[in-house]
N, C-alpha and C. Protein backbone atom coordinates (compact mmCIF):
# COMPACT_ATOMS: atom_id res chain seq x y z
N UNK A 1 -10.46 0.89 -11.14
CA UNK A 1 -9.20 0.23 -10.83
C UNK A 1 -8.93 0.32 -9.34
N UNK A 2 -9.37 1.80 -8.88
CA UNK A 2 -9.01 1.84 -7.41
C UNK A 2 -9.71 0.68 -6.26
N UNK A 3 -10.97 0.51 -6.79
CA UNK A 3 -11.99 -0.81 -5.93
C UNK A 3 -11.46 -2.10 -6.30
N UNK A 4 -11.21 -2.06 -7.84
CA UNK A 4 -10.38 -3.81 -7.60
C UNK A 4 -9.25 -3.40 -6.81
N UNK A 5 -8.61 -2.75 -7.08
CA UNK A 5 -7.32 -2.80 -6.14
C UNK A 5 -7.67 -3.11 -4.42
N UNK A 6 -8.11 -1.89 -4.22
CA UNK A 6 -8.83 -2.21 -3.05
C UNK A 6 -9.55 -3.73 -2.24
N UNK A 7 -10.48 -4.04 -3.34
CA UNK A 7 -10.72 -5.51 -3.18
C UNK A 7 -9.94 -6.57 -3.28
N UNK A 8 -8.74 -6.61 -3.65
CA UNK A 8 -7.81 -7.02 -3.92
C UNK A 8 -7.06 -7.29 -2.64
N UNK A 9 -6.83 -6.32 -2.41
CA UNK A 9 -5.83 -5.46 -1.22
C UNK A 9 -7.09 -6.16 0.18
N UNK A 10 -7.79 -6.60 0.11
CA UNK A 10 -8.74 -6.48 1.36
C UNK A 10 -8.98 -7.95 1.56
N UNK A 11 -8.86 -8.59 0.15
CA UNK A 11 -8.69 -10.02 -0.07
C UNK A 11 -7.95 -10.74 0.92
N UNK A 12 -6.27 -10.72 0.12
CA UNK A 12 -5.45 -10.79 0.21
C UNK A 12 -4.58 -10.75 1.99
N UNK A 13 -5.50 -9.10 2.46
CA UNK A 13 -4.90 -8.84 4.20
C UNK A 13 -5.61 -9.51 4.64
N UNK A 14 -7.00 -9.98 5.26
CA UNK A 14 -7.85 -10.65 6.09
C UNK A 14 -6.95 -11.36 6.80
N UNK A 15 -6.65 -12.97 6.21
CA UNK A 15 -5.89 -13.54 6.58
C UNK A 15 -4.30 -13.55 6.66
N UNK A 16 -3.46 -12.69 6.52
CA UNK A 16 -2.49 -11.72 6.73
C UNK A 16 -2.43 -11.19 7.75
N UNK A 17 -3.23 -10.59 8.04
CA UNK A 17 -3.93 -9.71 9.22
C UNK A 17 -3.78 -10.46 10.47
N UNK A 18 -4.53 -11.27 10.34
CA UNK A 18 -4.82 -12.38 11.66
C UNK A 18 -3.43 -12.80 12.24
N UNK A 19 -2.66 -13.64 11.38
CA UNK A 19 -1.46 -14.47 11.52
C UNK A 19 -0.87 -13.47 11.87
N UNK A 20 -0.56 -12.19 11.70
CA UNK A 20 0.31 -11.16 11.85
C UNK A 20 -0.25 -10.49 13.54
N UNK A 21 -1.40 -10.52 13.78
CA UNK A 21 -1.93 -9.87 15.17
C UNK A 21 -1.49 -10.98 16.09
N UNK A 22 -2.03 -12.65 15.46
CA UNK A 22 -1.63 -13.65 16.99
C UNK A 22 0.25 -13.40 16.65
N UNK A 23 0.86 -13.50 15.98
CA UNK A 23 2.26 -13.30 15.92
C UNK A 23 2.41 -12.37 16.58
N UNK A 24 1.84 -11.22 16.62
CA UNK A 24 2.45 -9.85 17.56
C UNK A 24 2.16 -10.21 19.13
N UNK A 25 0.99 -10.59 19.19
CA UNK A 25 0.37 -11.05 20.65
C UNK A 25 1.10 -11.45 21.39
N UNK A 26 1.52 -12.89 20.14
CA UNK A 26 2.49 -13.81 21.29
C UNK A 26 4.35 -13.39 21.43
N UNK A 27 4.35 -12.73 20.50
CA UNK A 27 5.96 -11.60 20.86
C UNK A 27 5.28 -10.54 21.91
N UNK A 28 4.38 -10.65 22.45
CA UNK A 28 4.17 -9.24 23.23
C UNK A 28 4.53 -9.89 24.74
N UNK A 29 3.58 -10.95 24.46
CA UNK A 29 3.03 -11.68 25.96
C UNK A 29 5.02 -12.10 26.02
N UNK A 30 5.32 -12.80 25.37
CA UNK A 30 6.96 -13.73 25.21
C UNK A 30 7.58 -12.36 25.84
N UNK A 31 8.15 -10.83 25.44
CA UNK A 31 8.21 -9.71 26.21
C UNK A 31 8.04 -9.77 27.40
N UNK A 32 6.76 -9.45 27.48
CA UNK A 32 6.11 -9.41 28.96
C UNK A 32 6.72 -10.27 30.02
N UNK A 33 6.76 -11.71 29.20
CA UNK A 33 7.48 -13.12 30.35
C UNK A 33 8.79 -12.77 31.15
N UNK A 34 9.59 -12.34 29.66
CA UNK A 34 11.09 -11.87 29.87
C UNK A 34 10.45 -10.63 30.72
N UNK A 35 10.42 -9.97 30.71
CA UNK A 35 10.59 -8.49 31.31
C UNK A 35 9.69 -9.21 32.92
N UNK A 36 9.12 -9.95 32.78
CA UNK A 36 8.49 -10.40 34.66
C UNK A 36 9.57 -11.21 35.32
N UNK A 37 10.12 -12.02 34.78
CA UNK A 37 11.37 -12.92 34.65
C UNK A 37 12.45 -11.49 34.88
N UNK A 38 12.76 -11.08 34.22
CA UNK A 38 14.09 -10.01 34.68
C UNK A 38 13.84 -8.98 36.31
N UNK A 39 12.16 -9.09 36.14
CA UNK A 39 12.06 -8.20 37.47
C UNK A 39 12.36 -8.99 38.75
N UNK A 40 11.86 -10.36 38.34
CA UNK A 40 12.23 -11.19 39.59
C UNK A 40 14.08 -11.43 39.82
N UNK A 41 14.50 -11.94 38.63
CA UNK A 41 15.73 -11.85 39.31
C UNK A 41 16.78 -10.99 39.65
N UNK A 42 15.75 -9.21 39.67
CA UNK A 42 16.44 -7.83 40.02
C UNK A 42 16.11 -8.16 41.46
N UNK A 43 15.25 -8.94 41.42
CA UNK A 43 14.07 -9.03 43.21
C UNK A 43 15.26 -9.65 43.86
N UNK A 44 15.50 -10.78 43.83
CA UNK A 44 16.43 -11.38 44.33
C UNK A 44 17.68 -11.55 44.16
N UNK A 45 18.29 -10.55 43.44
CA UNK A 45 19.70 -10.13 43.50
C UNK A 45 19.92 -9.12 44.36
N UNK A 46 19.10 -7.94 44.63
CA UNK A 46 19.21 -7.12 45.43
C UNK A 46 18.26 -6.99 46.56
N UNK A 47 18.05 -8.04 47.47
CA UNK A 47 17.36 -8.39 48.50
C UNK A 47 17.09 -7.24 49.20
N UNK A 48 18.72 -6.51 49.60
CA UNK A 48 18.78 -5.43 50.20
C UNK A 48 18.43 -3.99 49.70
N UNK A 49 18.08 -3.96 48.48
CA UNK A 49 17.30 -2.51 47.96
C UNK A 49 16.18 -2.80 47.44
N UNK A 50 15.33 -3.52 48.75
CA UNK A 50 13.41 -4.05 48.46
C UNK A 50 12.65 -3.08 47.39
N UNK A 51 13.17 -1.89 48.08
CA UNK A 51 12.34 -0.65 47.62
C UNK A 51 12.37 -0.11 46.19
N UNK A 52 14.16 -0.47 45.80
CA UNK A 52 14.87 -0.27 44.67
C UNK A 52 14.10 -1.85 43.39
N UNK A 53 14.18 -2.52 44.18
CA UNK A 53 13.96 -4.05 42.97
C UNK A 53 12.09 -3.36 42.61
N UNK A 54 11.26 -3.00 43.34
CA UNK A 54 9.84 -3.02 42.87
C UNK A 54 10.04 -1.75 41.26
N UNK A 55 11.03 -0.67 41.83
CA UNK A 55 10.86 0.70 40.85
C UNK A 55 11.57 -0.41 39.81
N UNK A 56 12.62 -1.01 39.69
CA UNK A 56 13.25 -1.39 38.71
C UNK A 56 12.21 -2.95 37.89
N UNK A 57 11.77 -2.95 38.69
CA UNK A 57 10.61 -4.02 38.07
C UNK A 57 9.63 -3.10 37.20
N UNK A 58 9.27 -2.31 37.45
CA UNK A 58 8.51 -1.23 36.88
C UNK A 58 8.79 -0.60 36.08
N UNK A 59 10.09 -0.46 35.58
CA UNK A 59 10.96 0.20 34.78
C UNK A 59 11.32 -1.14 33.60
N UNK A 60 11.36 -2.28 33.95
CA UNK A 60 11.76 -2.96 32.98
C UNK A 60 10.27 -3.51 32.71
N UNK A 61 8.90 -3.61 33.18
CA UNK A 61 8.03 -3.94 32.47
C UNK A 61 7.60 -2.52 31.36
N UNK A 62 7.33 -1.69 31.98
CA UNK A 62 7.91 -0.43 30.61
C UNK A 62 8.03 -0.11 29.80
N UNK A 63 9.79 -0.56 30.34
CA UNK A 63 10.52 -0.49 28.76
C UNK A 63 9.97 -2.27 27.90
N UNK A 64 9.95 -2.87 28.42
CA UNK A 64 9.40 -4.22 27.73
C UNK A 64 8.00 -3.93 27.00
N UNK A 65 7.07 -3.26 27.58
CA UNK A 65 5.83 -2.94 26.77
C UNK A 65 6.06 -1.55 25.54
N UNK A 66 6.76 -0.74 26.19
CA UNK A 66 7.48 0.11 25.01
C UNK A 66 7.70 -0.56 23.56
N UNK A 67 9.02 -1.89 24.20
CA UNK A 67 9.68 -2.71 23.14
C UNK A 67 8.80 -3.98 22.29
N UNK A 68 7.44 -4.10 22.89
CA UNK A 68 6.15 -4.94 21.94
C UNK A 68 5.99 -4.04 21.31
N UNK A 69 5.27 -2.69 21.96
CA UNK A 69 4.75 -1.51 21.13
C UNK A 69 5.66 -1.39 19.90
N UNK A 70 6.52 -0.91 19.90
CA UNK A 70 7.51 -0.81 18.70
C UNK A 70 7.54 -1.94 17.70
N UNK A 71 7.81 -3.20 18.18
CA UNK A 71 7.60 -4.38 17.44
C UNK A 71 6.79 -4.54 16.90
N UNK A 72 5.53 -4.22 17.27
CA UNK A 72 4.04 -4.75 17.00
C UNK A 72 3.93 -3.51 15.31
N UNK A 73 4.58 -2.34 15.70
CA UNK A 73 4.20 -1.21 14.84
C UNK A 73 5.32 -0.93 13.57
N UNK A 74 6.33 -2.40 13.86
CA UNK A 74 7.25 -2.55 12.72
C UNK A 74 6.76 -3.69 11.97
N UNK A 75 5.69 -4.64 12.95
CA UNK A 75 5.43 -5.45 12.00
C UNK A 75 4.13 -5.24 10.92
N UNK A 76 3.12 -4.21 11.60
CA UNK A 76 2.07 -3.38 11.15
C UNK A 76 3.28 -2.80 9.60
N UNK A 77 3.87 -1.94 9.69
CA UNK A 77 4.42 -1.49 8.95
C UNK A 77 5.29 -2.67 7.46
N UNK A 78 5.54 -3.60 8.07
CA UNK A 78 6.09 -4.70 7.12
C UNK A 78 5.43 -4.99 5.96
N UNK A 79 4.14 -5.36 7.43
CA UNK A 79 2.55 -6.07 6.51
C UNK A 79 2.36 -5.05 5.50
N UNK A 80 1.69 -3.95 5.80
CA UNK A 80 1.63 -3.26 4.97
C UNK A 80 2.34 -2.78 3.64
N UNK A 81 4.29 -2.98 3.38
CA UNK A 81 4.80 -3.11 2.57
C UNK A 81 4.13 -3.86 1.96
N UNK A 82 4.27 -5.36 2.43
CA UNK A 82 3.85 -6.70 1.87
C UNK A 82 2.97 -6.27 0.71
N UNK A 83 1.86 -6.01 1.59
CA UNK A 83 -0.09 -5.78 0.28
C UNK A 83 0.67 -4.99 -0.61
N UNK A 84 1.56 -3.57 -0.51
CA UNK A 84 1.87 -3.17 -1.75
C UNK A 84 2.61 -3.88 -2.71
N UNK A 85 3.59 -4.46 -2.28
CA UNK A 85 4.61 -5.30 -2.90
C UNK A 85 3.95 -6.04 -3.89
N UNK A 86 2.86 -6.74 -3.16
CA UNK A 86 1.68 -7.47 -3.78
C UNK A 86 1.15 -7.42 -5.11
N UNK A 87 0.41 -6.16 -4.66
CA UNK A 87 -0.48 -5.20 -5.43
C UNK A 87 0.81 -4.68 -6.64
N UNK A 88 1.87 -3.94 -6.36
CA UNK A 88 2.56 -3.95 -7.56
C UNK A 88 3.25 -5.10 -8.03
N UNK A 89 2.92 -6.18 -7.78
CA UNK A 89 2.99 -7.65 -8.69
C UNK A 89 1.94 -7.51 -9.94
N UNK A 90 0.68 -7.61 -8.84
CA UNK A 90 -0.36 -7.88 -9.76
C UNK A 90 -0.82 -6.96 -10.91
N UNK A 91 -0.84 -5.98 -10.50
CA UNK A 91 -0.45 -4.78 -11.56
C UNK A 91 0.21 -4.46 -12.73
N UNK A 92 1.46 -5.29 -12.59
CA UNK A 92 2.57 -6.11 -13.95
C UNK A 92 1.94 -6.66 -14.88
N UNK A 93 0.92 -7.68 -14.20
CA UNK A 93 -0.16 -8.28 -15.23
C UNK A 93 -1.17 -8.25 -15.60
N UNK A 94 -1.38 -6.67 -14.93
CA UNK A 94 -3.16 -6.58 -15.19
C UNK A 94 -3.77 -6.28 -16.73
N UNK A 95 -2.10 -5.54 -17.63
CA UNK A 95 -2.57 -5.63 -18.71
C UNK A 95 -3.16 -6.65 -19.95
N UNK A 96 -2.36 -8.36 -19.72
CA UNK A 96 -3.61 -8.88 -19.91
C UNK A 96 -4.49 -9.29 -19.89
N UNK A 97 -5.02 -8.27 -18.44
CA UNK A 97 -6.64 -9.53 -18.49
C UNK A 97 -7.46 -8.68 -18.96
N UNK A 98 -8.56 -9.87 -18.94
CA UNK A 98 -9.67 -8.76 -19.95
C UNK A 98 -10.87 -7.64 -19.65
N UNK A 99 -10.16 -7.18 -17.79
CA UNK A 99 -10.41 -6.10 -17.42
C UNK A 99 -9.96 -4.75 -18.18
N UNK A 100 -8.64 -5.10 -18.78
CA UNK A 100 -7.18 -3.89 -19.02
C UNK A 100 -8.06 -3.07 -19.96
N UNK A 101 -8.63 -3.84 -21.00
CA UNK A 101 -9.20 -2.66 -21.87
C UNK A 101 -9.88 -2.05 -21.19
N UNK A 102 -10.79 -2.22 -20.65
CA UNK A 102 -12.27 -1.63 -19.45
C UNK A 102 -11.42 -0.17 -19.05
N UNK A 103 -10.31 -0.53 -18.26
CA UNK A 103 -9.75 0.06 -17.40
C UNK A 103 -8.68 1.10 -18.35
N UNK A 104 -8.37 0.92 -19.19
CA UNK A 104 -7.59 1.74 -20.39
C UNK A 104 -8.49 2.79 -20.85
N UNK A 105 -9.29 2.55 -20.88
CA UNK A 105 -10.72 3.50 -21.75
C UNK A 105 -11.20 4.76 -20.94
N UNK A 106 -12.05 3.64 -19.34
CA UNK A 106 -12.09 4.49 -18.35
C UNK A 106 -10.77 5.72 -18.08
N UNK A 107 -9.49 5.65 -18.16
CA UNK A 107 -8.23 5.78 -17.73
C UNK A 107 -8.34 6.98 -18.76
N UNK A 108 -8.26 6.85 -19.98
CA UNK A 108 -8.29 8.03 -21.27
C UNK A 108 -9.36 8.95 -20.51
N UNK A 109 -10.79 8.44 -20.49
CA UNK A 109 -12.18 9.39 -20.51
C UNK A 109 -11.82 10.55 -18.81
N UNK A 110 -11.08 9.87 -17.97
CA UNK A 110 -10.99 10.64 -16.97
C UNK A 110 -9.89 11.47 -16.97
N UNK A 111 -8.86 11.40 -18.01
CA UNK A 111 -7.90 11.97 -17.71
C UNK A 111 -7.80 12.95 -18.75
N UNK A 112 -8.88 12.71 -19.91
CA UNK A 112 -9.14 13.78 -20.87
C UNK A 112 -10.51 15.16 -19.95
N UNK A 113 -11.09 14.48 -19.36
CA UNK A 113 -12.00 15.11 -18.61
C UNK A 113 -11.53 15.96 -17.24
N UNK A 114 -10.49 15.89 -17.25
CA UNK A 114 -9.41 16.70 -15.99
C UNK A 114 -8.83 17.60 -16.54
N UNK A 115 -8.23 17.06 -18.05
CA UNK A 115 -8.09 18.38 -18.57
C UNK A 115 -8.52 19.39 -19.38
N UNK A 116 -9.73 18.65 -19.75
CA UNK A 116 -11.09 19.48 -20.33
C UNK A 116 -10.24 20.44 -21.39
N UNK A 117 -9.57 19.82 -22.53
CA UNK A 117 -8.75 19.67 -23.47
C UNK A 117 -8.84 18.94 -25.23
N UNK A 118 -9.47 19.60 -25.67
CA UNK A 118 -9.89 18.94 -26.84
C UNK A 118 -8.56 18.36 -27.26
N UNK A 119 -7.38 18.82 -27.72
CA UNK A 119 -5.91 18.84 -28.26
C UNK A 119 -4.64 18.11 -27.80
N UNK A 120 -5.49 17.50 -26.53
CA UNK A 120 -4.64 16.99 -25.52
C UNK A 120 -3.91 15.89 -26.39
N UNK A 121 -2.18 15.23 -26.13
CA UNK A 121 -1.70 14.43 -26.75
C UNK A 121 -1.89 13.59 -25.31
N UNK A 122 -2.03 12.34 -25.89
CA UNK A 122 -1.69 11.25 -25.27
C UNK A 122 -0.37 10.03 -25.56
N UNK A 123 -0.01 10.04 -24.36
CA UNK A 123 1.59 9.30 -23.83
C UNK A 123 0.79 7.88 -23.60
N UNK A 124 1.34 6.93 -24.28
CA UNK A 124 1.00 5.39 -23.73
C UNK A 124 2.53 4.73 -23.80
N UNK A 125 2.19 3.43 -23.22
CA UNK A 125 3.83 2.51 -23.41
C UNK A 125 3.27 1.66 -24.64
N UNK A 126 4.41 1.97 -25.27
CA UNK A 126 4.45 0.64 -27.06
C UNK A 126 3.47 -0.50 -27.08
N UNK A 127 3.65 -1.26 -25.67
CA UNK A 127 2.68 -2.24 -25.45
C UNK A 127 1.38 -1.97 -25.83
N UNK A 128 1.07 -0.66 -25.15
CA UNK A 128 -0.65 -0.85 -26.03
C UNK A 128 -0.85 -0.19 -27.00
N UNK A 129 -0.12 -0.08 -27.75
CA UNK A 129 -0.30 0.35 -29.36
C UNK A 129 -1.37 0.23 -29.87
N UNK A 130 -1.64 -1.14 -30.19
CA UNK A 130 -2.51 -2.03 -30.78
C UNK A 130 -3.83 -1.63 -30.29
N UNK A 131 -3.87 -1.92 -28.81
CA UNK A 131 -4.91 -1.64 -28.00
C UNK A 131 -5.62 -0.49 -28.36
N UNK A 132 -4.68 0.94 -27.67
CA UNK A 132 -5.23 1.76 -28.13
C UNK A 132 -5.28 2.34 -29.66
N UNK A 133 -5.20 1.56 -30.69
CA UNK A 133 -5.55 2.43 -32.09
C UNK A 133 -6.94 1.45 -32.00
N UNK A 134 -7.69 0.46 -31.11
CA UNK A 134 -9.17 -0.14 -31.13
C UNK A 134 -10.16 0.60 -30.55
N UNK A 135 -9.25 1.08 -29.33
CA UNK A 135 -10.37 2.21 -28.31
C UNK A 135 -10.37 3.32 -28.77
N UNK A 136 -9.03 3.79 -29.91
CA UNK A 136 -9.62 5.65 -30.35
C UNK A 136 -10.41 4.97 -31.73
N UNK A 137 -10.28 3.91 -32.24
CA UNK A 137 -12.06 3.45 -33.34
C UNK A 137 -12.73 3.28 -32.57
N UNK A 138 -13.25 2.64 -32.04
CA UNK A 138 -14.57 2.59 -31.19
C UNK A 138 -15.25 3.79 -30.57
N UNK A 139 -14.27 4.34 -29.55
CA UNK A 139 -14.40 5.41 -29.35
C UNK A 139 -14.75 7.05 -29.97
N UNK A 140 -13.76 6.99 -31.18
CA UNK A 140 -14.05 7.99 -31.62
C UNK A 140 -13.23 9.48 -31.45
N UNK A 141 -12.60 8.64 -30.66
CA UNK A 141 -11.11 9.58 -30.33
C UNK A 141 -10.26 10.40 -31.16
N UNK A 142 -9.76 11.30 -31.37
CA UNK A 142 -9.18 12.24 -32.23
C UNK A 142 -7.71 12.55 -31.66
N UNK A 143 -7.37 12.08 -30.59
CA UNK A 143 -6.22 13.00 -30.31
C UNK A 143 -4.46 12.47 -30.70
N UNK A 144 -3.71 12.98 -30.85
CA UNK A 144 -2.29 12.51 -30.60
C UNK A 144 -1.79 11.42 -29.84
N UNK A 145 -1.63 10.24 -30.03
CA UNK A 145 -1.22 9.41 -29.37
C UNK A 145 0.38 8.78 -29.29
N UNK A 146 1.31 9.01 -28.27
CA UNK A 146 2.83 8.72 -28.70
C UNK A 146 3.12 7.52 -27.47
N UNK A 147 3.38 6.86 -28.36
CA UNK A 147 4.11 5.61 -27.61
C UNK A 147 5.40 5.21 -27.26
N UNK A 148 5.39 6.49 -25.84
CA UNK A 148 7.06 6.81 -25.47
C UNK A 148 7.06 6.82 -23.98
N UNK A 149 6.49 6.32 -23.74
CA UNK A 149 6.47 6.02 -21.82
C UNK A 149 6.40 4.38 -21.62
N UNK A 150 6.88 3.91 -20.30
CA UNK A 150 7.72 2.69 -20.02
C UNK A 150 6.37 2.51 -18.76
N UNK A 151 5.14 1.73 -19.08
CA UNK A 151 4.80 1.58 -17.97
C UNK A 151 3.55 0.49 -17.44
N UNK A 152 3.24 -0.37 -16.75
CA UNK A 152 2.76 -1.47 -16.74
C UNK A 152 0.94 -1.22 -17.03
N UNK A 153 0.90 -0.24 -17.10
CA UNK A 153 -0.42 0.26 -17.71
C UNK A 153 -0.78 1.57 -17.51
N UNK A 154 -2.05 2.44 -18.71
CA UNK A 154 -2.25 3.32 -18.38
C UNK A 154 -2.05 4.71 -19.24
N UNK A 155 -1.95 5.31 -18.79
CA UNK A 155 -1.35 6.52 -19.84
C UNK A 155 -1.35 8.30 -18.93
N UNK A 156 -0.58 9.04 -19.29
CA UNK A 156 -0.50 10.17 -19.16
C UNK A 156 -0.90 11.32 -20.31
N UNK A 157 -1.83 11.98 -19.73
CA UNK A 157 -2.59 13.14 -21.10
C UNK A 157 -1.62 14.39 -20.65
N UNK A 158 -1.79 15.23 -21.57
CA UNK A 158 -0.76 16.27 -21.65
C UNK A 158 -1.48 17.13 -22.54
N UNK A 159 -1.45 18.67 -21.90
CA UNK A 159 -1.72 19.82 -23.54
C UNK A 159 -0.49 19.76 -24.17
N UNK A 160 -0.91 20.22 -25.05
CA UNK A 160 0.02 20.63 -26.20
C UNK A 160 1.41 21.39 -26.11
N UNK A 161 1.28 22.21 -25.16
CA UNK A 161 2.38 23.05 -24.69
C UNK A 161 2.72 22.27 -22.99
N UNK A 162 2.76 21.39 -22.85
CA UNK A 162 2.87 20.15 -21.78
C UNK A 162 2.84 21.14 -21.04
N UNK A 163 2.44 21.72 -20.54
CA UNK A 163 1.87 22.69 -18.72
C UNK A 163 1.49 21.98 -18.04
N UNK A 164 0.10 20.87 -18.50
CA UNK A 164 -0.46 20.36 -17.75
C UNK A 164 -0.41 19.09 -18.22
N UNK A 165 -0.45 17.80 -17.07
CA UNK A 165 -0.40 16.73 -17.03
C UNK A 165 -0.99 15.76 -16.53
N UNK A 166 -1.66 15.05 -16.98
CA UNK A 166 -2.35 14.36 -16.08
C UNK A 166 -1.85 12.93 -15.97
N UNK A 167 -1.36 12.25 -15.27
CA UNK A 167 -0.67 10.74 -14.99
C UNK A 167 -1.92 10.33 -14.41
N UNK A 168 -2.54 9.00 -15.10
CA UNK A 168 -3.49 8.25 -15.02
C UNK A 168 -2.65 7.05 -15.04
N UNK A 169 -1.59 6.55 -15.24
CA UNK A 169 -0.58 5.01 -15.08
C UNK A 169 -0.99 4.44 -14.01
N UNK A 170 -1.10 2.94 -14.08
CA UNK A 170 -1.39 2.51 -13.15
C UNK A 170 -0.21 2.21 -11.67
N UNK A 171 0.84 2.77 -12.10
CA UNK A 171 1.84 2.80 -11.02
C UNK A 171 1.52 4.08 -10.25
N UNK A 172 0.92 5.34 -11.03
CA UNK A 172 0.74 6.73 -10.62
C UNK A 172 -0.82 6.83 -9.32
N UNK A 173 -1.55 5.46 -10.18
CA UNK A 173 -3.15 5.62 -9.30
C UNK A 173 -2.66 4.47 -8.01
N UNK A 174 -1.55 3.53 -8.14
CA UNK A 174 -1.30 2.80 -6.58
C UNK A 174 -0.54 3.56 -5.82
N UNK A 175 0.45 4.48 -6.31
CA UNK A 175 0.72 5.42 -4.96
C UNK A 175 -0.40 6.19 -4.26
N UNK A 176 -0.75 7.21 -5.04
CA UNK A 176 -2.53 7.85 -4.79
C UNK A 176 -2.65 6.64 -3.73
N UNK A 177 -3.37 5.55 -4.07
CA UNK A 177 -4.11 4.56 -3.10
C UNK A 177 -3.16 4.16 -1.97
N UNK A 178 -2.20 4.24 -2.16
CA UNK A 178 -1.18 4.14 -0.86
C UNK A 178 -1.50 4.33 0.31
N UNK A 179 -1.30 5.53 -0.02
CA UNK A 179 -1.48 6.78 1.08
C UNK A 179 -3.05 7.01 1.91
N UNK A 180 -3.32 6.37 0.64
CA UNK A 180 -5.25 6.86 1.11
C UNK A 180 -5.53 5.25 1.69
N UNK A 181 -5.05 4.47 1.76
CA UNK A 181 -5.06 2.95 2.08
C UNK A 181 -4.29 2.75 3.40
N UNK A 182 -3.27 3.40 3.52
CA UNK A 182 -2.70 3.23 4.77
C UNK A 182 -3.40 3.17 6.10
N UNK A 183 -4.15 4.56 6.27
CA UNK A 183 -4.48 4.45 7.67
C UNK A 183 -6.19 3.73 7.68
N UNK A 184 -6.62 3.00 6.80
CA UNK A 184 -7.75 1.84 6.28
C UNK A 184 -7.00 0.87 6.98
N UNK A 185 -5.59 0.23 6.22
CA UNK A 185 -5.06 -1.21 6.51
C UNK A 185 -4.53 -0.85 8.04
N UNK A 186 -3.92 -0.10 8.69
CA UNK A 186 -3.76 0.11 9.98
C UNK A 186 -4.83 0.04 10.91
N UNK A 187 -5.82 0.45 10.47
CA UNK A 187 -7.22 0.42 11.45
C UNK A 187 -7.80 -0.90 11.12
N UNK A 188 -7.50 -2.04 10.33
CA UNK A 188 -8.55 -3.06 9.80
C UNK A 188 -6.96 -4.13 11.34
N UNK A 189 -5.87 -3.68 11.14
CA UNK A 189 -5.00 -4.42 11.49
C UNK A 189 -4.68 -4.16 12.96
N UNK A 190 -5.86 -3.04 13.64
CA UNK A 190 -5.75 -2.95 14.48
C UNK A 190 -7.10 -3.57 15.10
N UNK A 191 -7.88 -4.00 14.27
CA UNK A 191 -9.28 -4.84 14.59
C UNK A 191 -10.16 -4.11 14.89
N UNK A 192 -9.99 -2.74 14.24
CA UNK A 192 -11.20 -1.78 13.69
C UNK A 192 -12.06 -1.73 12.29
């Protein structure tokens, strides 16, 4: 799930990416204009403090490249909302495609294998009821299954005496990828 996502997510920025770097460019350079433009007419308002108009020219190109910098790293930051925003769209519907079972199964086998738990109950949402009473036949599955969690896919394993938990949901594995995606989409958006 994490590589489609990923592939997904990599899809999706390319061209995102681009439109979003010449957009920053040309708010940088548009900056830059204003802030060369303000130094000149510090130049020639104060004829008589020559010495004073160059530091204050210097001071407002600066703060003007300061004020791209910032811009450029709010719009880095936007974009990046965006792909998640995205990504938890697509995620809403991933349960029906006919990846979801693939990814339901995988989702059980790793999260029973974390807790290396014969007894473990498993938490699903109502929605895959159906689903999963096909994958514990096929499978061969034995365990507790309660259909009392609210969630666009996925499931959470639990022992018996709930100590331990394992959240395998697919809302639980796109934060995980968040975080581990962030400084990826920052470096791809910085044209690394």
């Amino acid at each position: 799930m994490s590589e489609q996502l990923i592939k997904t997510v990599d899809e999706s920025a390319e061209e995102e990416i681009q439109r979003i770097l010449e957009e920053a460019e040309a708010r940088a350079e548009r900056i830059r204009e204003e802030a060369d433009a303000e130094g000149m007419k510090l130049k020639q308002l104060h004829l008589e403090h020559w010495k004073n108009a160059g530091a204050l020219e210097r001071i407002s190109v600066v703060a003007a490249r300061e004020k791209a910098r910032l811009e450029l790293l709010q719009i880095k930051e936007e974009f990046f909302e965006a792909v998640f925003l995205r990504a938890e769209e697509e995620i809403a519907s991933f349960r029906e495609s006919p990846e979801y079972e693939t990814f339901l199964k995988a989702a059980t086998r790793e999260a029973l294998s974390l807790l290396d738990h014969d007894a473990a109950i498993l938490h699903i949402d109502p929605a895959d009821q159906d689903l999963f009473s096909r994958i514990k036949t096929d499978t061969g599955l034995n365990h507790d299954v309660i259909a009392d969690i609210e969630t666009p896919g996925g499931l959470i394993a639990m022992t018996p005496d709930e100590s331990i938990a394992v959240d395998n949901t697919l809302e639980s594995r796109l934060a995980k990828s968040r975080e581990l995606l962030r400084k990826e989409i920052f470096s791809i958006l910085e044209g690394g």
